[in-house]
Protein backbone atom coordinates (compact mmCIF):
# COMPACT_ATOMS: atom_id res chain seq x y z
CA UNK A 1 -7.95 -8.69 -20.65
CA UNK A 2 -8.63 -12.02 -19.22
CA UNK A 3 -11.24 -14.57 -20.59
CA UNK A 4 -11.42 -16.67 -17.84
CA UNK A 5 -10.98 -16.86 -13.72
CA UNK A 6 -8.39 -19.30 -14.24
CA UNK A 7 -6.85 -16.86 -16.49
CA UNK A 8 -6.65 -14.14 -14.18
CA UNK A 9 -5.46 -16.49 -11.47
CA UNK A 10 -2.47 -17.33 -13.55
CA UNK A 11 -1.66 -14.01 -14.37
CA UNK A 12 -1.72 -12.80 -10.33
CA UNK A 13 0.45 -15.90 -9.56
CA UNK A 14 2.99 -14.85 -11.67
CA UNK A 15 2.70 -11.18 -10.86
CA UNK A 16 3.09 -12.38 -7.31
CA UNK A 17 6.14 -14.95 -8.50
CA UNK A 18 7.99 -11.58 -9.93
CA UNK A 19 7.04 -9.76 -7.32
CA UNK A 20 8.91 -11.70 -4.76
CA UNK A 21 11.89 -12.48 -6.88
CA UNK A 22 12.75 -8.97 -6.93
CA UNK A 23 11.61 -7.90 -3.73
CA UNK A 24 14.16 -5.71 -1.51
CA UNK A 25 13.83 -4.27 1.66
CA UNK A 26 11.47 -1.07 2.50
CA UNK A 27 13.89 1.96 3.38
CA UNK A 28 11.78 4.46 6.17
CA UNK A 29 12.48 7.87 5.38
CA UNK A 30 10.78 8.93 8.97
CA UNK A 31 10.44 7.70 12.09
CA UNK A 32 7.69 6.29 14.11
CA UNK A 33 6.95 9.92 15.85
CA UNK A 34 6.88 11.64 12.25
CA UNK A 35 4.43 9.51 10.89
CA UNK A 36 2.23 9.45 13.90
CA UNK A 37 2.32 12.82 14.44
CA UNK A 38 1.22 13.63 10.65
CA UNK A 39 -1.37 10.89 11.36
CA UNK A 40 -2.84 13.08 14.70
CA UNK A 41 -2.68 16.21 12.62
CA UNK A 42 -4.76 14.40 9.51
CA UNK A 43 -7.13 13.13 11.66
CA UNK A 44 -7.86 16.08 13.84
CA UNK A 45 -8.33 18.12 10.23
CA UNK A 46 -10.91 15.57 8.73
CA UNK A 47 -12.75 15.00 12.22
CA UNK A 48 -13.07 19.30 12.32
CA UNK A 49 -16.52 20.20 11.33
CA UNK A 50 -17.04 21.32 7.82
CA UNK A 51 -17.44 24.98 6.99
């Protein structure tokens, strides 16, 4: 809980400040044509009328 903005602001910056100390590289598990494909397939099922 945080009493104060300048509280809260502290906290984030040091959040951030760990953050970025022990930050390591993203590994992709699929490629570019996986993901958008799954993308095109999501958004063709939510743009489908509803039932």
């Amino acid at each position: 809980m945080f009493c104060s903005l300048d509280d809260l602001k502290s906290a984030l910056e040091d959040w951030i400040k760990v953050w970025i100390d022990q930050a390591r590289p993203f590994t992709w598990t699929k490629t570019a044509d996986q993901i958008l494909d799954r993308i095109c397939r999501y958004c063709s099922r939510i743009s489908e009328p509803a039932h």
